[in-house]
Protein backbone atom coordinates (compact mmCIF):
# COMPACT_ATOMS: atom_id res chain seq x y z
CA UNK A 1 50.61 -3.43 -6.98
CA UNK A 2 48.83 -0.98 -9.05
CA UNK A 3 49.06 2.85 -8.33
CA UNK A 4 46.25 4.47 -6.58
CA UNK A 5 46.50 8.64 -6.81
CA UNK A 6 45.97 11.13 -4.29
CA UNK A 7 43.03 12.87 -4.48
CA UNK A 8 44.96 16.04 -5.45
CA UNK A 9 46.55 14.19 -8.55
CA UNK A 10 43.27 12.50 -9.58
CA UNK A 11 41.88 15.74 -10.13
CA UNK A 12 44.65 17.86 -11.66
CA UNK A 13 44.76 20.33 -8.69
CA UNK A 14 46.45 23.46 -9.53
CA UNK A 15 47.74 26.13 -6.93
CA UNK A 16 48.30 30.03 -7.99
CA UNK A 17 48.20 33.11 -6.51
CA UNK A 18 50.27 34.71 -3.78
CA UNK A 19 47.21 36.62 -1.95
CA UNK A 20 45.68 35.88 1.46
CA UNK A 21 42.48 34.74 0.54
CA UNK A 22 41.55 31.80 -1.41
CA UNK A 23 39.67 31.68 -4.76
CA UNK A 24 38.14 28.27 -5.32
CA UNK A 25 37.16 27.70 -9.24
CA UNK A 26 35.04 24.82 -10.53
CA UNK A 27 34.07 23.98 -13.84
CA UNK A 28 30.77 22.96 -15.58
CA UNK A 29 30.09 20.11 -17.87
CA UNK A 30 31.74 19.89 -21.09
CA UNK A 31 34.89 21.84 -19.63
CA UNK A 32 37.85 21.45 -17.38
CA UNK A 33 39.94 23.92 -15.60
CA UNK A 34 41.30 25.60 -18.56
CA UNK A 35 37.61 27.37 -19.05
CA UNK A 36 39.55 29.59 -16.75
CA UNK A 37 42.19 30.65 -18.41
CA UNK A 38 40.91 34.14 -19.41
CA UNK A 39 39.96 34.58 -15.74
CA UNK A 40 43.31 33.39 -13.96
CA UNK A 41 45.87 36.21 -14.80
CA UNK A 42 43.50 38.84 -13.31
CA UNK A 43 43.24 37.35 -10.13
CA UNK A 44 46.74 35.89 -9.48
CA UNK A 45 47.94 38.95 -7.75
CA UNK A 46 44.94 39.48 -4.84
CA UNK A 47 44.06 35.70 -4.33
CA UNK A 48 45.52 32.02 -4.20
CA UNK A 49 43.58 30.68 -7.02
CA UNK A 50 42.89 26.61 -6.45
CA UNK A 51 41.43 24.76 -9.22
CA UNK A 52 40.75 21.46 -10.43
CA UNK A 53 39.23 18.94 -12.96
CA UNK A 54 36.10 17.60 -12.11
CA UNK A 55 36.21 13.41 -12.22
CA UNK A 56 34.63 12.64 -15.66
CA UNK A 57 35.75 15.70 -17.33
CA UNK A 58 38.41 14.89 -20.56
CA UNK A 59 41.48 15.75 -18.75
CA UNK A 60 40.60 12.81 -15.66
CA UNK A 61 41.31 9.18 -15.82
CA UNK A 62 38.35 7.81 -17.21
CA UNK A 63 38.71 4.57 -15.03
CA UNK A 64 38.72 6.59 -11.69
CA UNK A 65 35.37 7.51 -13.09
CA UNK A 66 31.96 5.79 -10.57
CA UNK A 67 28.67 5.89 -12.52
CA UNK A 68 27.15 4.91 -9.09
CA UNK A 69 29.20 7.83 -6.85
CA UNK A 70 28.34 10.59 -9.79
CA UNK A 71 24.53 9.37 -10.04
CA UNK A 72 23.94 12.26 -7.81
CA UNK A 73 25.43 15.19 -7.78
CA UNK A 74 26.49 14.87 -3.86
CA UNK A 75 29.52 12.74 -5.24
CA UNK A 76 30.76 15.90 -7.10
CA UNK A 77 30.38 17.22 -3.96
CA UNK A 78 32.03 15.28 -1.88
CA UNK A 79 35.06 15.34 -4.61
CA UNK A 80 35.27 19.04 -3.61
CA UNK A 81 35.35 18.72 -0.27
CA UNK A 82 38.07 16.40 -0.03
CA UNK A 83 39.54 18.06 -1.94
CA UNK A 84 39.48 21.50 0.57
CA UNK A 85 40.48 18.62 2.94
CA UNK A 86 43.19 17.68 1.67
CA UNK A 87 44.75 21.23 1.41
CA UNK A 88 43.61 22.16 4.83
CA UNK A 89 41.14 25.02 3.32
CA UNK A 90 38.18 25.75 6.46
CA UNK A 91 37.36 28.90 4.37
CA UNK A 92 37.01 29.94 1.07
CA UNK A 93 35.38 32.14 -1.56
CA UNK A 94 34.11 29.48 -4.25
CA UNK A 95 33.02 30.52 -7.81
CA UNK A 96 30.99 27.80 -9.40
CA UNK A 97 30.25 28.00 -13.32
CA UNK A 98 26.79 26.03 -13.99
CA UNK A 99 26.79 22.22 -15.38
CA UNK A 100 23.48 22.54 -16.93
CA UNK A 101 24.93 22.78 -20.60
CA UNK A 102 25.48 19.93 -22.32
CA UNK A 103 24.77 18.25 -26.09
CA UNK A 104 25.26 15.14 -27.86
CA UNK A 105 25.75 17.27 -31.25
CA UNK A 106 28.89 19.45 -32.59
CA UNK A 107 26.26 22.31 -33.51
CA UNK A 108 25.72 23.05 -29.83
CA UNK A 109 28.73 24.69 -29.05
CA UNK A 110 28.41 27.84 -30.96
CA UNK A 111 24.78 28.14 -29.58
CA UNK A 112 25.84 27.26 -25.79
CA UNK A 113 28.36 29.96 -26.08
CA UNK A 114 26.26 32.43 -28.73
CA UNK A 115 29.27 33.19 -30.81
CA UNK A 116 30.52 31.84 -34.32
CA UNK A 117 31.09 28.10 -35.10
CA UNK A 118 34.80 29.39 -36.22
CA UNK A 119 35.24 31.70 -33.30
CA UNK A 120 38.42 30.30 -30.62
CA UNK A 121 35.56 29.94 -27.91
CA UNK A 122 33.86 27.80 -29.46
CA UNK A 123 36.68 26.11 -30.46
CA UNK A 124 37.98 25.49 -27.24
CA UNK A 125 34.37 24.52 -25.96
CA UNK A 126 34.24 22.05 -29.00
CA UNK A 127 37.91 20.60 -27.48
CA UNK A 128 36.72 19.76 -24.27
CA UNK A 129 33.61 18.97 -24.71
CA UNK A 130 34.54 16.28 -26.91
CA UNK A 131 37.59 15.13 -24.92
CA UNK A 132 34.89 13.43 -22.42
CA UNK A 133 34.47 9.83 -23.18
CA UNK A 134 30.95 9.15 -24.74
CA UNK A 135 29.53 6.97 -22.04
CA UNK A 136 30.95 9.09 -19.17
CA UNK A 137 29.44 12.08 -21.13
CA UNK A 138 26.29 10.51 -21.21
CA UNK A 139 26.07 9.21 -17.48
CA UNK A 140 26.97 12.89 -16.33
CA UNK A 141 24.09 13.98 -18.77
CA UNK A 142 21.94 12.06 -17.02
CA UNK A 143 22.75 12.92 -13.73
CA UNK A 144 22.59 16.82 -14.23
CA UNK A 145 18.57 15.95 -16.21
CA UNK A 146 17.41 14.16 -12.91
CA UNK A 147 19.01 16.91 -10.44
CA UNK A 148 16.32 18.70 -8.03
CA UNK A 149 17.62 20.76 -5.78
CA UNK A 150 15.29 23.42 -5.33
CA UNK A 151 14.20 21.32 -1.85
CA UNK A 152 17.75 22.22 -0.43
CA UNK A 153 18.09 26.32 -1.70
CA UNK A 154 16.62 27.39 1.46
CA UNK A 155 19.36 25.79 3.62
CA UNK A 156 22.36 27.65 1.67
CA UNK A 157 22.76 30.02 4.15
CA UNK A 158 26.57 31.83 2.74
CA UNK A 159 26.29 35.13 0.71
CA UNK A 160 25.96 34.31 -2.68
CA UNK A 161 26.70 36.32 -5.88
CA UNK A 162 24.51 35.18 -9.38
CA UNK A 163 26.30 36.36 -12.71
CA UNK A 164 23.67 36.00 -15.30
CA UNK A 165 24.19 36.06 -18.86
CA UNK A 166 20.92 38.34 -20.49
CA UNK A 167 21.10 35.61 -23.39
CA UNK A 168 22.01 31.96 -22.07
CA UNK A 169 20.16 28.92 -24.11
CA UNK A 170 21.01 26.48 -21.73
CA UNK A 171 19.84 28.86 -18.60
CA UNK A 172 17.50 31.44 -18.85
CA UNK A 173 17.41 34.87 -16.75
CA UNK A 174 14.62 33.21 -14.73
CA UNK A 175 16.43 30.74 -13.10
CA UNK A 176 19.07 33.21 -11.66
CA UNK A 177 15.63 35.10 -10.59
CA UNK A 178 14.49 31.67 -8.94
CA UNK A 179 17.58 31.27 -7.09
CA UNK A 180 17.91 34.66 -5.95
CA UNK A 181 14.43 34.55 -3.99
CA UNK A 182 14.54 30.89 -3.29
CA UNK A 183 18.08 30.87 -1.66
CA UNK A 184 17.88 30.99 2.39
CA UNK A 185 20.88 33.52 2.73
CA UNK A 186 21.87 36.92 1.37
CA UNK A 187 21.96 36.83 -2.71
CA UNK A 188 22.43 39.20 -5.35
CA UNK A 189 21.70 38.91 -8.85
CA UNK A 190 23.62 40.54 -12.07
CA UNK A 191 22.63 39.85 -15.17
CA UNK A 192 25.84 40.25 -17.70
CA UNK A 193 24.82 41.69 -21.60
CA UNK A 194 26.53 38.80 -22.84
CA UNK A 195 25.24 35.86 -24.77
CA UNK A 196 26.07 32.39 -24.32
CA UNK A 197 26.19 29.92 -21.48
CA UNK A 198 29.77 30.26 -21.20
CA UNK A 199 30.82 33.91 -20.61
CA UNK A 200 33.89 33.46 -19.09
CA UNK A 201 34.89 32.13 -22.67
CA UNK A 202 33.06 33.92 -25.34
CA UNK A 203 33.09 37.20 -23.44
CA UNK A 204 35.98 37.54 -20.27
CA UNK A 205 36.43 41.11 -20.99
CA UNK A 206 32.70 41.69 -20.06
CA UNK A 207 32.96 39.01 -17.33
CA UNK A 208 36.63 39.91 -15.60
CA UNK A 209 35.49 43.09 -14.33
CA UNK A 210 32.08 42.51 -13.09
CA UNK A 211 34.11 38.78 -11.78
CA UNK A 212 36.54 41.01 -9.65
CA UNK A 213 33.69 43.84 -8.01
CA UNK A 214 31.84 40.97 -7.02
CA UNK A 215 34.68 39.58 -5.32
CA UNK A 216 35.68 42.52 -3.08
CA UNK A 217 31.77 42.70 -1.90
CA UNK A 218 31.44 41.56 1.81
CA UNK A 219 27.60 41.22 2.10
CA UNK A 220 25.43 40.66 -0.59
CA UNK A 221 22.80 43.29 -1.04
């Protein structure tokens, strides 16, 4: 009988943290958990930190992977979810990093994340990235290309907080602009002088700060 795995293990779920309120981290496309790394030690000590790999990402069993559940990104979704089901979580704060960046070439890191080609960022994006298998890659590609959900922003209803790098090839200032006015609850917008679509990597000492205001902010203004 072969082994099926929780839902916890078939996403690498990691628990940290000691504080009362929960910090929910998720990853974009081309990374896993460990895009947090930089991030983790400064928020240990006010929040339980929860994270965990999405399914396609390098560090997940490729054969757990559905193209037809992750044709959509509602199956993502749903992952996440479960996943707050499964550890009894009715209320969280959730930090979301985007999964519009993506490439089929090595010369993309270094311009997703605006730093050197030798630079450890780009390194580590370079790791990950390339961890994914090629034809999962590609299906996840796909899926984030044929994603509209501008049809849905006015029904997100929670405060939300938009970090914004000034310089991002893979998402320009605009679209934080679009969201911000297109959203149908309280929002606030600020745009980071960093460069690169990856921040929390090529920049965390810009990011951590900014990160942890946002954080203690109960209404979005």
């Amino acid at each position: 009988m072969s082994y099926s795995p929780t839902i916890i293990e078939a996403h690498n779920v990691t628990i940290s943290g000691c504080g009362d309120e929960i910090v929910v981290l998720g990853h974009g496309f081309g990374t896993d958990q460990s895009v947090w790394k930089h991030v983790v030690p400064h928020l240990v000590d006010d929040y339980k930190l929860v994270l965990f790999d999405s399914m396609g990402a390098g560090t997940t069993d490729p054969e757990y992977f559905s193209a037809q559940r992750y044709s959509n990104l509602y199956g993502y979704a749903d992952d996440l979810l479960a996943i707050l089901d499964e550890l009894k979580i009715d209320s969280c704060i959730y930090i979301g990093h985007s999964v519009a960046g993506m490439a089929w070439v090595s010369g993309f890191a270094p311009l997703a994340l605006g730093a050197d080609i030798d630079s450890m960022a780009v390194q580590e994006f370079s790791r990950t990235l390339f961890n994914i298998r090629p034809d999962i890659a590609f299906t996840v590609a796909k899926t984030i290309f044929q994603s509209d959900l501008r049809s849905v922003l006015h029904q997100v209803q929670v405060p939300c907080h938009i970090l914004q790098s000034s310089k991002d090839l893979a998402v320009p200032v605009v679209v934080a602009s679009y969201l911000h006015h297109a959203l149908g609850g309280p929002s606030a917008v600020e745009i980071l002088q960093t460069e690169g679509h990856l921040p929390q990597l090529s920049a965390p000492d810009v990011v951590i700060p900014v990160l942890k205001r946002h954080l203690v902010c109960d209404v979005c203004v």
